[in-house]
Protein backbone atom coordinates (compact mmCIF):
# COMPACT_ATOMS: atom_id res chain seq x y z
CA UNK A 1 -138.78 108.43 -162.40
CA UNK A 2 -136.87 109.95 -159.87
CA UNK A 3 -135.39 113.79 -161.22
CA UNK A 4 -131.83 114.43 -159.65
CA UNK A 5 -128.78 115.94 -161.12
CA UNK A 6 -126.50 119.09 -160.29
CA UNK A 7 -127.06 123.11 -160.71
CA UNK A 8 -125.08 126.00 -159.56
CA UNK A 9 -125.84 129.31 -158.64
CA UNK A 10 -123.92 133.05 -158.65
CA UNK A 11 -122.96 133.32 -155.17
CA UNK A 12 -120.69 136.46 -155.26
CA UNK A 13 -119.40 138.77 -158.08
CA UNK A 14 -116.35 141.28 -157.86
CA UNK A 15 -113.24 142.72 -159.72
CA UNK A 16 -109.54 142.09 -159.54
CA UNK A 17 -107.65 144.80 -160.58
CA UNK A 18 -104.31 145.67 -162.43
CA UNK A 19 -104.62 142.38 -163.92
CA UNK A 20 -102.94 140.84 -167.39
CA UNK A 21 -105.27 139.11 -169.57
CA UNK A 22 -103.67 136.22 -171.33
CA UNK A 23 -105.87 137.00 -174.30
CA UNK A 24 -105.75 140.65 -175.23
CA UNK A 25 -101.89 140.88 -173.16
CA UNK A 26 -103.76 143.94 -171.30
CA UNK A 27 -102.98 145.49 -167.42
CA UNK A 28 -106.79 145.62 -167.16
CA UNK A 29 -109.53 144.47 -164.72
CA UNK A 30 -111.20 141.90 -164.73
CA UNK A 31 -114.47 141.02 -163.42
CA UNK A 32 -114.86 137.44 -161.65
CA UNK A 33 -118.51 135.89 -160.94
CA UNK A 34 -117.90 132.33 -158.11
CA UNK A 35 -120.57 129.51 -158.90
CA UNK A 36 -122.04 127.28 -156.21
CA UNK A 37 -122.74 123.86 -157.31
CA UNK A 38 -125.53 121.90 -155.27
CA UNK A 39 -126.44 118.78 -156.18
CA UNK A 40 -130.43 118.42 -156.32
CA UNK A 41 -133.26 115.90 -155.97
CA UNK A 42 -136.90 116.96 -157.62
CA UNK A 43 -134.79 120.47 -158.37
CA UNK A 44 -134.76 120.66 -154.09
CA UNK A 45 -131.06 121.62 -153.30
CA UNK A 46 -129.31 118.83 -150.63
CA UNK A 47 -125.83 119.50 -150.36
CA UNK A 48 -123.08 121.82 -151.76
CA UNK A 49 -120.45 120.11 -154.18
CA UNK A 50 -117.98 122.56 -155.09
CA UNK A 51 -117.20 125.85 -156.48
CA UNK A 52 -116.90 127.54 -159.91
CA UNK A 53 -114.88 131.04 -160.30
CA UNK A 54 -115.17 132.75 -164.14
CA UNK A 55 -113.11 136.06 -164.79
CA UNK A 56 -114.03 138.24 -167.63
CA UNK A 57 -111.33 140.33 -169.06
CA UNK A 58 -112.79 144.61 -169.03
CA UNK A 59 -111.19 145.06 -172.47
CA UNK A 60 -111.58 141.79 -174.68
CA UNK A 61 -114.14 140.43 -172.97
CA UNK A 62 -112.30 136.78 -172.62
CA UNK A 63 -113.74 134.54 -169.85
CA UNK A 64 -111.59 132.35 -167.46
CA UNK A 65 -111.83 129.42 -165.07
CA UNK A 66 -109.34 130.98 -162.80
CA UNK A 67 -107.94 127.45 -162.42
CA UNK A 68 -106.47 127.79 -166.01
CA UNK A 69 -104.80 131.78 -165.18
CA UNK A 70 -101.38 132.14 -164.04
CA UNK A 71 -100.36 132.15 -159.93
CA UNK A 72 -100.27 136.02 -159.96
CA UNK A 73 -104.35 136.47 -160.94
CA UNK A 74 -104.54 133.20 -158.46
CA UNK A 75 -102.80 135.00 -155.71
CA UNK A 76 -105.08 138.22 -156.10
CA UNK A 77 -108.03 136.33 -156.12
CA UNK A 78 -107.11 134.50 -152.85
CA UNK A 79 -106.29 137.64 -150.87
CA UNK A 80 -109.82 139.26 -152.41
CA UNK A 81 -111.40 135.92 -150.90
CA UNK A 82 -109.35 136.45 -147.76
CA UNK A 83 -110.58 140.18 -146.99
CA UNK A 84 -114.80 139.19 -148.12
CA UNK A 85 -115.02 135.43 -148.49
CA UNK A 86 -117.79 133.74 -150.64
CA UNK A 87 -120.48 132.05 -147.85
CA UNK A 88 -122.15 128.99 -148.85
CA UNK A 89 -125.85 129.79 -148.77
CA UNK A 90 -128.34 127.95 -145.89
CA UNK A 91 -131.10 127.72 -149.29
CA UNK A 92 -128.25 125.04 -150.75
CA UNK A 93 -129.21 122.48 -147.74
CA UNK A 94 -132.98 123.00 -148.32
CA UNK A 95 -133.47 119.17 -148.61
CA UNK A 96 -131.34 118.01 -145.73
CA UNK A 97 -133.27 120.58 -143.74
CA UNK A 98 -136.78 118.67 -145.22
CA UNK A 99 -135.77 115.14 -144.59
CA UNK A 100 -134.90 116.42 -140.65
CA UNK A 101 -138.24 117.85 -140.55
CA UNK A 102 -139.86 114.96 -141.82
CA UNK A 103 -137.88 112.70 -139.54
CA UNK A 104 -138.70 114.96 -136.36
CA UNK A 105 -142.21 115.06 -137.13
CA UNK A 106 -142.24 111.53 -137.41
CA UNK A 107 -140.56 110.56 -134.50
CA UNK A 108 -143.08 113.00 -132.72
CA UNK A 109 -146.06 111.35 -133.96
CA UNK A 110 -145.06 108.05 -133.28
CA UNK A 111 -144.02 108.95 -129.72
CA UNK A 112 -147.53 111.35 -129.27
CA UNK A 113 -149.25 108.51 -130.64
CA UNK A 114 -147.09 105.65 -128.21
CA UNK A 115 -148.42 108.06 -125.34
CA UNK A 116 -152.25 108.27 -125.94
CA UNK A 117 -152.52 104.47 -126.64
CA UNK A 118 -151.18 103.95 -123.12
CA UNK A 119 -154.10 106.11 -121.73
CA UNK A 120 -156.62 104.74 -124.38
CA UNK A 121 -155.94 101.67 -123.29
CA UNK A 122 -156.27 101.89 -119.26
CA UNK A 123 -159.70 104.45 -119.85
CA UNK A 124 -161.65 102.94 -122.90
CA UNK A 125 -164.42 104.33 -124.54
CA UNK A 126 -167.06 103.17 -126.71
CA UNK A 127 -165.83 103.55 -130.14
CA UNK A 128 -162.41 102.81 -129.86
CA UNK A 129 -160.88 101.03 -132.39
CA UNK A 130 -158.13 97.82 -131.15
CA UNK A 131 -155.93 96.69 -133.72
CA UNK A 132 -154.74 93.25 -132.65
CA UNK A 133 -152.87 90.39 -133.67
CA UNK A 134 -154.81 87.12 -134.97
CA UNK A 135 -153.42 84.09 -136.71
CA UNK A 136 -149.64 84.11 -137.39
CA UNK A 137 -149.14 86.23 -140.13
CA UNK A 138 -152.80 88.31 -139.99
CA UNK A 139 -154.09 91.05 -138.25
CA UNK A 140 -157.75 92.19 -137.13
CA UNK A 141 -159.53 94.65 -135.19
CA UNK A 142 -162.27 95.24 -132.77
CA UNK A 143 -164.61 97.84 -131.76
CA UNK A 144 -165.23 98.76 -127.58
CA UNK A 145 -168.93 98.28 -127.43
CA UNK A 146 -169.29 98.87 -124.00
CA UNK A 147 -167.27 99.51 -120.93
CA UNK A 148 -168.21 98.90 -117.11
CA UNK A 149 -166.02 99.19 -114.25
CA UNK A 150 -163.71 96.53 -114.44
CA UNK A 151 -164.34 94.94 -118.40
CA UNK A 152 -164.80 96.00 -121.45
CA UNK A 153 -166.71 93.96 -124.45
CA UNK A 154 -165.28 94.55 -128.00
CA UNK A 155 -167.38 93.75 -131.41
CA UNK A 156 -164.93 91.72 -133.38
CA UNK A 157 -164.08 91.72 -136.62
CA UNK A 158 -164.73 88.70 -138.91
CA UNK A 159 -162.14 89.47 -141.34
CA UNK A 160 -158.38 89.36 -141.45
CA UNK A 161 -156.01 91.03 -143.29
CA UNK A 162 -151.99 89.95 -143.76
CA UNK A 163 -151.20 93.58 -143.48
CA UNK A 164 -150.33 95.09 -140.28
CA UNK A 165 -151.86 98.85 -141.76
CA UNK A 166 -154.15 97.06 -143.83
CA UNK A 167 -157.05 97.49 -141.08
CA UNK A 168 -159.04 99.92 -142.95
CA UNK A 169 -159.95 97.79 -146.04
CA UNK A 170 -161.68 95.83 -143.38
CA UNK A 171 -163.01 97.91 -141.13
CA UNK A 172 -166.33 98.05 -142.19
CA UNK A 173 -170.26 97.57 -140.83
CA UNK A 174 -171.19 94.68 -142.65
CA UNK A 175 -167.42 92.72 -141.63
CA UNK A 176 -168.62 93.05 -137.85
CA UNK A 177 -171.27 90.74 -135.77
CA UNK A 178 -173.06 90.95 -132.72
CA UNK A 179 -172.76 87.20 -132.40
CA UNK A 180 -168.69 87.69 -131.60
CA UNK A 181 -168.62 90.09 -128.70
CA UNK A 182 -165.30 89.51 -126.90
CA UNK A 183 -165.00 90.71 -123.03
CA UNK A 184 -162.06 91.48 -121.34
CA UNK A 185 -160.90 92.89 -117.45
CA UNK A 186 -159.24 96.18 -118.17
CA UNK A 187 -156.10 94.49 -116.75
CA UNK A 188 -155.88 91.86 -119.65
CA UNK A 189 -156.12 94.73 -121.80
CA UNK A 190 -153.49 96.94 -120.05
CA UNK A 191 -151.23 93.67 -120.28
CA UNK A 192 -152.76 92.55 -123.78
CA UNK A 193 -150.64 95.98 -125.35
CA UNK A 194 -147.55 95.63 -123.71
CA UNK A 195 -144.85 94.97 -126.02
CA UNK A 196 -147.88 94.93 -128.88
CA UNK A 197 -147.90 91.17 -127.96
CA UNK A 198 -151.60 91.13 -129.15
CA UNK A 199 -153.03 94.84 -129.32
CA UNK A 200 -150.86 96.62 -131.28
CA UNK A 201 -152.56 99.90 -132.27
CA UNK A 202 -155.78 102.23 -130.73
CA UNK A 203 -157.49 104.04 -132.88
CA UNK A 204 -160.01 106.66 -131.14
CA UNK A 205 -162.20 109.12 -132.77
């Protein structure tokens, strides 16, 4: 279930003076208190929607939308705004601020993670972990097993799975055989990754 909806918050409170209240037909103050509305997801404030501003009445106590009060009050109001305006707070774009740090730490990753692979891939290691492309549709992996100067021999895995980050439910001991060891030049390999045409991910402890 996903929790979203709208809230509002005091953002500024002040008084308008030598005013008439329409209730009590006073020249009195009156207090006024302006709202922020924010609309919300999981109670996390995204985006600002609009503004509120109540006005309280010193002697009767009478609250007002000041939408609903005459163009004099209106006029005072504006000029109060004028001379100390109402800010929107940074704390009502909280979530737009979270999805762009998500989204920038993604797009780091993947790029940190697009620049090892290119030097896992020209210096192996024993261990590493290839992620590669078998039958249309399915996806496998193999383990470097050993590397000398110009090949390296992988352990491959038996098993396939038809997701492309569905390796680890099959990367396990008993899924692997020393009876298929695959050898490559390190120049097959270098070629094997570009474009992910057959090694698509290195995985390296």
């Amino acid at each position: 279930m996903i929790f979203y909806g709208t809230n509002s918050s005091n953002l500024k409170s002040g008084k308008i003076k030598n005013t008439s209240c329409p209730q009590c037909v006073t020249n009195t103050d009156m207090n006024y208190s302006v709202f922020g509305k924010y609309a919300h997801l999981y109670w996390i404030p995204f985006f600002p929607i609009g503004r509120v501003n109540i006005l309280e009445c010193n002697i009767c106590k009478s609250t007002y939308d000041l939408k609903n009060l005459d163009e004099t009050v209106k006029q005072k109001f504006k000029k109060e705004q004028d001379f100390n305006p109402t800010k929107t707070p940074i704390w009502f774009f909280s979530g737009l601020f979270l999805i762009a740090v998500i989204t920038s730490s993604v797009i780091y990753y993947d790029n940190k993670q697009d620049d090892d692979e290119k030097v896992f891939i020209k210096n192996p290691k024993v261990g590493d972990l290839y992620h590669f492309k078998a039958s249309e549709g399915f996806y496998s992996c193999m383990k470097v097993q050993k590397v000398t100067k110009d090949s390296v021999f992988c352990l491959a895995n038996n098993m396939e799975t038809d997701q492309e980050t569905g390796i680890d439910d099959i990367n396990i001991d008993k899924n692997y055989s020393l009876k298929t060891i695959w050898g490559y030049s390190k120049k097959e390999l270098v070629e094997s990754m570009k474009d992910e045409e057959f090694i698509y991910q290195i995985d390296r402890n």
